[in-house]
Structure formats: C-alpha cells, structure tokens
C-alpha atoms as a PDB file:
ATOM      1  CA  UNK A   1     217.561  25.190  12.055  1.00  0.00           C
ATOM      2  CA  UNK A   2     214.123  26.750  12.837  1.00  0.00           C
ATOM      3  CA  UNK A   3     215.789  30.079  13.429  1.00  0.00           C
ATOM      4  CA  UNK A   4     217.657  29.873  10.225  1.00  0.00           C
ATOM      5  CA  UNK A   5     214.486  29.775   7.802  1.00  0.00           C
ATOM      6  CA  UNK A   6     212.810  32.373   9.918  1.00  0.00           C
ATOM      7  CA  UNK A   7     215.802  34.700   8.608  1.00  0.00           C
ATOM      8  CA  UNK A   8     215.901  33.253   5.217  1.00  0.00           C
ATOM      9  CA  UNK A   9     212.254  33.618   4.938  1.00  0.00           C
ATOM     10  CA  UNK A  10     212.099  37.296   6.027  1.00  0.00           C
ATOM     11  CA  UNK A  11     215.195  37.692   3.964  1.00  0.00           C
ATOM     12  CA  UNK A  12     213.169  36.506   0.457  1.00  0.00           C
ATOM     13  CA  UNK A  13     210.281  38.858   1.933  1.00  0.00           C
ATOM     14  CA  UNK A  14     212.322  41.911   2.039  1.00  0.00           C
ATOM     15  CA  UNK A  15     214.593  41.354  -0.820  1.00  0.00           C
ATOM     16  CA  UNK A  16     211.668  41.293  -3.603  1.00  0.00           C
ATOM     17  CA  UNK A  17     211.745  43.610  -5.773  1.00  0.00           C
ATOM     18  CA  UNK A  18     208.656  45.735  -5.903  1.00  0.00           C
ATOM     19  CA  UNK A  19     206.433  44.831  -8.755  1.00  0.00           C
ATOM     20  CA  UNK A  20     205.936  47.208 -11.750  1.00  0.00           C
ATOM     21  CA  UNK A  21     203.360  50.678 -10.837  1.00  0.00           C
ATOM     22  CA  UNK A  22     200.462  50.331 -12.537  1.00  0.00           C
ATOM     23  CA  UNK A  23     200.109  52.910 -14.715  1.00  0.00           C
ATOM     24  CA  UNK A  24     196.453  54.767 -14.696  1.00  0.00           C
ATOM     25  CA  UNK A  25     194.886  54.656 -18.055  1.00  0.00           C
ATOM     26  CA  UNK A  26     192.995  57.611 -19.684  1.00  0.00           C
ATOM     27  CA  UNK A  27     189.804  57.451 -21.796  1.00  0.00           C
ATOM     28  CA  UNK A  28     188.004  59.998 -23.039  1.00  0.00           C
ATOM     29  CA  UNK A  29     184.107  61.080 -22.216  1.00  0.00           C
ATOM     30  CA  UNK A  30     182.315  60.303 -24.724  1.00  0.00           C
ATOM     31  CA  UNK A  31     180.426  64.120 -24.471  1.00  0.00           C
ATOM     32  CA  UNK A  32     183.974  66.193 -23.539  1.00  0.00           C
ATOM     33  CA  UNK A  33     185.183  64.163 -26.546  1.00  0.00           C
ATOM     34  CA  UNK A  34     182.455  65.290 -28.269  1.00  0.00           C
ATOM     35  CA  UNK A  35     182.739  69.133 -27.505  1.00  0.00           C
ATOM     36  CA  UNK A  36     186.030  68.846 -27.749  1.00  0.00           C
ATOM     37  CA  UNK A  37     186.497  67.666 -31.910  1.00  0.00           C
ATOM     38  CA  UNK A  38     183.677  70.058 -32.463  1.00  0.00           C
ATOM     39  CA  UNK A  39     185.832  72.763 -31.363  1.00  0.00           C
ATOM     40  CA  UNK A  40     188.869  71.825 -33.072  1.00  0.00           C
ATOM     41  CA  UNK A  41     187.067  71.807 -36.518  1.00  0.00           C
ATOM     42  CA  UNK A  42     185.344  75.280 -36.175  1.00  0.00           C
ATOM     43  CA  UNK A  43     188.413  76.769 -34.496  1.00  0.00           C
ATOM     44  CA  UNK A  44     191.627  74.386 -35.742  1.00  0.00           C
ATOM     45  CA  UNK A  45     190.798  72.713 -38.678  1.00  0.00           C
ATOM     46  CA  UNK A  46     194.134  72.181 -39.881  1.00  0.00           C
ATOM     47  CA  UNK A  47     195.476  70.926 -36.525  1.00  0.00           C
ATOM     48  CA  UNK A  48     194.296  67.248 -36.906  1.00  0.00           C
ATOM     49  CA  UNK A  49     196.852  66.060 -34.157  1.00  0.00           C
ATOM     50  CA  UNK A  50     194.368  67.588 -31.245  1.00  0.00           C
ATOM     51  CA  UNK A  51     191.900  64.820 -32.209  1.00  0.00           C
ATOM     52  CA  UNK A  52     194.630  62.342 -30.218  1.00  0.00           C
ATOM     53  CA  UNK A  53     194.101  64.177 -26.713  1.00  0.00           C
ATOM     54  CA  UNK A  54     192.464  62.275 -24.044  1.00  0.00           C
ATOM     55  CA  UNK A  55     189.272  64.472 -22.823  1.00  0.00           C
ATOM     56  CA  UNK A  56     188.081  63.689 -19.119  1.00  0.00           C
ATOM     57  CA  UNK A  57     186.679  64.486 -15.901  1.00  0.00           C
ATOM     58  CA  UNK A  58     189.125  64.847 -13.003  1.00  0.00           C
ATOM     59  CA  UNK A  59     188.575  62.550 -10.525  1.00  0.00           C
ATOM     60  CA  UNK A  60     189.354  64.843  -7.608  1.00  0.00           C
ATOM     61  CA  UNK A  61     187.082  67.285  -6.678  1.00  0.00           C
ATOM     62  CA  UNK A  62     188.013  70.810  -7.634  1.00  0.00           C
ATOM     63  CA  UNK A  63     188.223  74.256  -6.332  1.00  0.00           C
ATOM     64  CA  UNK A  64     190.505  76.551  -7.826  1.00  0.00           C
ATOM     65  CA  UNK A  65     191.164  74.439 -11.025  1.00  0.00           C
ATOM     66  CA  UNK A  66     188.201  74.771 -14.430  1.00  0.00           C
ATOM     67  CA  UNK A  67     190.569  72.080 -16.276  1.00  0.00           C
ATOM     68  CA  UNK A  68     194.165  71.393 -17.114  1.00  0.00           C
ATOM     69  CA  UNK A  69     195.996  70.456 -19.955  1.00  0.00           C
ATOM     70  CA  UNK A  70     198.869  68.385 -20.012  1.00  0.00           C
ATOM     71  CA  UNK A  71     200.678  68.744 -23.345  1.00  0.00           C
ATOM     72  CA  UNK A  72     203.318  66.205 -23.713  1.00  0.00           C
ATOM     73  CA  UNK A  73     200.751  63.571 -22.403  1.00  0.00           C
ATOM     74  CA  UNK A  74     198.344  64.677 -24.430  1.00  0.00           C
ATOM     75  CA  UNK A  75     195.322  64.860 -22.126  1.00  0.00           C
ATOM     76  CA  UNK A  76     192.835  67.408 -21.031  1.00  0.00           C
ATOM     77  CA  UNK A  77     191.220  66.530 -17.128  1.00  0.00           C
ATOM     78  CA  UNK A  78     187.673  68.746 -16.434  1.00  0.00           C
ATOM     79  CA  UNK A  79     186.757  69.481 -13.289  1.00  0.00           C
ATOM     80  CA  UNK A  80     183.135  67.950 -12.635  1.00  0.00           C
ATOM     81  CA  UNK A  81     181.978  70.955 -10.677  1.00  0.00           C
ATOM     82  CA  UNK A  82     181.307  72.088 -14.443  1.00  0.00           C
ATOM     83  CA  UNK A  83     178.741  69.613 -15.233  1.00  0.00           C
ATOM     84  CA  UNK A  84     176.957  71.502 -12.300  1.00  0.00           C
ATOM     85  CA  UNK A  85     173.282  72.660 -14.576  1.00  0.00           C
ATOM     86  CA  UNK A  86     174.596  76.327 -13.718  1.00  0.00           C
ATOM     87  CA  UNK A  87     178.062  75.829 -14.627  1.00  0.00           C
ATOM     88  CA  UNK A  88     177.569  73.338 -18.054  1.00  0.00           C
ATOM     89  CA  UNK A  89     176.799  75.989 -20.089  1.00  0.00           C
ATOM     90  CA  UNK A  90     181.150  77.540 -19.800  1.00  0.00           C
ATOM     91  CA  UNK A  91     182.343  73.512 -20.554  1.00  0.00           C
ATOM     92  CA  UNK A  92     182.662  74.790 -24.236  1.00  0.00           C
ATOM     93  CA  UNK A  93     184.936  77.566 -23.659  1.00  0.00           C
ATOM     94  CA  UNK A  94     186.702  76.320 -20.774  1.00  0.00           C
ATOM     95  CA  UNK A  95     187.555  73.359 -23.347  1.00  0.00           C
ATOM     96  CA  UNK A  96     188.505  75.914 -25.867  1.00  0.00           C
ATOM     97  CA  UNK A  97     190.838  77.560 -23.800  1.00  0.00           C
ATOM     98  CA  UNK A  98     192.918  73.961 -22.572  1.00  0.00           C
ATOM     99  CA  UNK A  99     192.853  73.693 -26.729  1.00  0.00           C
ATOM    100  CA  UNK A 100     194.591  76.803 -27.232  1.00  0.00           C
ATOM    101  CA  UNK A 101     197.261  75.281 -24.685  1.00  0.00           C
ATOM    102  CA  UNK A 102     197.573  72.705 -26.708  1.00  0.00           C
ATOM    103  CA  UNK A 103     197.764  74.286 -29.956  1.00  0.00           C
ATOM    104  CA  UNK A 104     200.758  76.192 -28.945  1.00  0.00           C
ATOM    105  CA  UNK A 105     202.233  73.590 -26.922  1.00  0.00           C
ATOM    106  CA  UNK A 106     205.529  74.353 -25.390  1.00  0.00           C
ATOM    107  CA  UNK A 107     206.733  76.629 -28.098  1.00  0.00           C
ATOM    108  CA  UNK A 108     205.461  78.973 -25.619  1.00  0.00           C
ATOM    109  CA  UNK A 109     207.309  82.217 -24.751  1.00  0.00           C
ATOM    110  CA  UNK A 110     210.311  82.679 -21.876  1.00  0.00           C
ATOM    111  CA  UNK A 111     209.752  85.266 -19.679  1.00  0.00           C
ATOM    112  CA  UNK A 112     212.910  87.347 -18.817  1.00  0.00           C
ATOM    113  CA  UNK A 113     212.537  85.292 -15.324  1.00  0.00           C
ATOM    114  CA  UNK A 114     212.980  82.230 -17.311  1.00  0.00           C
ATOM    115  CA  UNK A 115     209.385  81.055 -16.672  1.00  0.00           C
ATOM    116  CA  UNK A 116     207.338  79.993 -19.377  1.00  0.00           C
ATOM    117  CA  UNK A 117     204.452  82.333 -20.606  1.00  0.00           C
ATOM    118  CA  UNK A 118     201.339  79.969 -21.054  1.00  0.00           C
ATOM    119  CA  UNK A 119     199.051  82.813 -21.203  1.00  0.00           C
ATOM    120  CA  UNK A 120     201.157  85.633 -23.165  1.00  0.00           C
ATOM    121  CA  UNK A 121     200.325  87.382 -26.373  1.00  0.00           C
ATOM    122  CA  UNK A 122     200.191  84.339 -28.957  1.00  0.00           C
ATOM    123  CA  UNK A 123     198.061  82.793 -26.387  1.00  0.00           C
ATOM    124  CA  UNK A 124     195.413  85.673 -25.798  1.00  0.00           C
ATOM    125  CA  UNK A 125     195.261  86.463 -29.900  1.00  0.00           C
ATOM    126  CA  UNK A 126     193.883  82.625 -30.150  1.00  0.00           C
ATOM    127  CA  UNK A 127     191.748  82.838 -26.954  1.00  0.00           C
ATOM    128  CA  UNK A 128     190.073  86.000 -28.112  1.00  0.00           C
ATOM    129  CA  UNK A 129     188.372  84.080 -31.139  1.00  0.00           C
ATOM    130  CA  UNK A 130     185.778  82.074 -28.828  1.00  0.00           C
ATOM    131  CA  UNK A 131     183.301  84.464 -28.488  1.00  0.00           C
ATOM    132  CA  UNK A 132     182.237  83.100 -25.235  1.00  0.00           C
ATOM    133  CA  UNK A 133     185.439  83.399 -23.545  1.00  0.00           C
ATOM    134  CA  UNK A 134     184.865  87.673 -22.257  1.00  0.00           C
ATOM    135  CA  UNK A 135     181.856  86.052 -20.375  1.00  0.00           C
ATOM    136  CA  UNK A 136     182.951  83.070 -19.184  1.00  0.00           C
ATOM    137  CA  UNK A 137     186.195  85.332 -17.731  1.00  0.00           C
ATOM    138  CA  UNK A 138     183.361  87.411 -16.199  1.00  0.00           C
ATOM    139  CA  UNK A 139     181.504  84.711 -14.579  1.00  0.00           C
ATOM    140  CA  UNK A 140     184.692  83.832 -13.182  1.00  0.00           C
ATOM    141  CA  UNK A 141     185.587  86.661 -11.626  1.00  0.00           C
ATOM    142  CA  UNK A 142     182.247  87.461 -10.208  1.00  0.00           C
ATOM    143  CA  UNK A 143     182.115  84.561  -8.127  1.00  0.00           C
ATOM    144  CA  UNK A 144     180.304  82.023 -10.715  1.00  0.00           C
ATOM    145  CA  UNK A 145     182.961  79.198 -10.530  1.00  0.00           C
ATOM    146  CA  UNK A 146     182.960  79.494  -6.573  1.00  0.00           C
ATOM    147  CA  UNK A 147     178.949  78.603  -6.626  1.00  0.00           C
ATOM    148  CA  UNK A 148     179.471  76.437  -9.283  1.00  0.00           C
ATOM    149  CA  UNK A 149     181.989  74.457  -6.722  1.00  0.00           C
ATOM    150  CA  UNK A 150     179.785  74.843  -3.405  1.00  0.00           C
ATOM    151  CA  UNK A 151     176.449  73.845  -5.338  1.00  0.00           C
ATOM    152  CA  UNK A 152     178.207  70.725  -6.679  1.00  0.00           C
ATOM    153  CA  UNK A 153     179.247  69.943  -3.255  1.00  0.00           C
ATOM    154  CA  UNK A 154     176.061  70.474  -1.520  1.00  0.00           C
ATOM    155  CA  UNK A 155     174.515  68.498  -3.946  1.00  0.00           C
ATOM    156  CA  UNK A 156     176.237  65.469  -3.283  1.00  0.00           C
ATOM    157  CA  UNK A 157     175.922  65.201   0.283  1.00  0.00           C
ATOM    158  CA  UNK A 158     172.553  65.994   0.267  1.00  0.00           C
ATOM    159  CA  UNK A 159     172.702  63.080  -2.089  1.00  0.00           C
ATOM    160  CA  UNK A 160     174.495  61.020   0.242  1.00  0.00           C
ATOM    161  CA  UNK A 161     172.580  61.930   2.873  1.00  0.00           C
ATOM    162  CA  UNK A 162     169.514  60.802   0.889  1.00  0.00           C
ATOM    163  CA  UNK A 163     170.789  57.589   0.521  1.00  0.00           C
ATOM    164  CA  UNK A 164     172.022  56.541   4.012  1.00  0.00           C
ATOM    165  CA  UNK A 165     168.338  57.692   5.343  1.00  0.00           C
ATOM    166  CA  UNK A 166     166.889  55.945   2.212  1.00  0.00           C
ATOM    167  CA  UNK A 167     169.299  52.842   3.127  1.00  0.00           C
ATOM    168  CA  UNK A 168     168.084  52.799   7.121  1.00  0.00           C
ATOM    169  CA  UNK A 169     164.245  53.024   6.504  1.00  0.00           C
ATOM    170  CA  UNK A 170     164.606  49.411   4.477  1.00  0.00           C
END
C-alpha cells in the first residue's frame, strides 16, 4: 500500500503541467524616453506611432552591440556601456539610428540573397539627416565604442572592489 502512493505521488509530481512563463515586462527610462520623443518630433513628426516603443537599457553587458531595435515588439534595448561620461554624448544618435529602423520597419528591401536589407539605400537617405551620425560612425570605427566598453567595465569592478574592502573594514 505504501509502495503504491510512493508511485502515485511521483506520478502527480511528474504529470503537472508546467505553469505559464512569465513573461518579462518592458518599461521605458525615463531619460532614453526622453531623448527618444525629442527625436521623433525634430526628425518624424508625422510618425506619432514611435511614441509607443519601449526605450531601455539592456540588461546584459555589451560588446559588439550600441542598441537594438526590435520592430514588431516595439522596443528599443541600449547598451549601458553608453551612459559611460565618454560615451553619453553618441546616446542621441545611436537612438536616432534604432528610430530610423523603426520608421521603415520591415518594409525593408530583399536582397537578391533573400536577406533583408536593414541598412540599404532608404535606410542611409534617413540616417544621413542626424548630423551627428558621420562622427559618431567615426568614433566607432576608431576604437571609441571599444573604450567606451572596457572603461565601463573597469569601472565597475573597481567599484566592486571598493565595496567588498569598504564591507571588510566594518
């Protein structure tokens, strides 16, 4: 009789159906938020649907990635290695280029490959109206986003380091 619940009780454990996955839920920073509206006014006025994205900062850290934009979710992740004091000043035009993604959305071109074009003509002729994003492509390439990144992460674990010694002293 013992034996018998033992098998009906792992039974009930393994027959459970898994509960429902949380899904994650997005809000907006309040400054990315900001930048970003500002933007689509002086840039998009008439597109009033951009105003409905999700602006954020990733929660991973970054290293190849500025920001992403995820059109059919409607949300636009930042890496925080831009809110690094030498990297904050390219958050403007980094967000104006993830708007231009969105603008288009997936009406994008088909290469002959049968990949999608996210950065073909249509796309450059709206880029090419920030006039901040020839420099910010230049700090790019020159290496600026890669000491953005390893300032970022030297700064926190010196900051974490500050804290454990801070932490042992007490």
């Amino acid at each position: 009789m013992a034996r018998l619940t033992i098998i009906r009780q792992l039974e009930l454990l393994f027959s459970r159906p898994e509960p429902p996955r949380r899904r994650r839920v997005f809000s907006s920073d309040e400054f990315l938020l900001t930048v970003w509206r500002n933007l689509r006014r002086e840039f998009f006025p008439e597109l009033h649907d951009l105003d409905s994205y999700v602006v954020s900062w990733a929660t991973r850290p970054q290293k190849r990635v500025l920001a992403s934009c995820n059109i059919r979710a409607r949300r636009v992740t930042v890496a925080r290695e831009l809110f690094e004091p030498s990297a904050s000043c390219w958050i403007a035009p980094v967000l104006y280029h993830e708007m231009c993604h969105a603008a288009i959305g997936e009406s994008v071109q088909i290469s002959r490959g049968g990949k999608r074009m996210w950065h073909g003509h249509e796309f450059r002729r709206l880029e090419a109206r920030h006039p901040d994003i020839p420099a910010m492509n230049r700090w790019i390439r020159t290496g600026g986003w890669a000491m953005a990144v390893r300032s970022y992460r030297a700064r926190r674990a010196w900051r974490g380091r500050s804290r454990a010694i801070h932490t042992v002293s007490l």
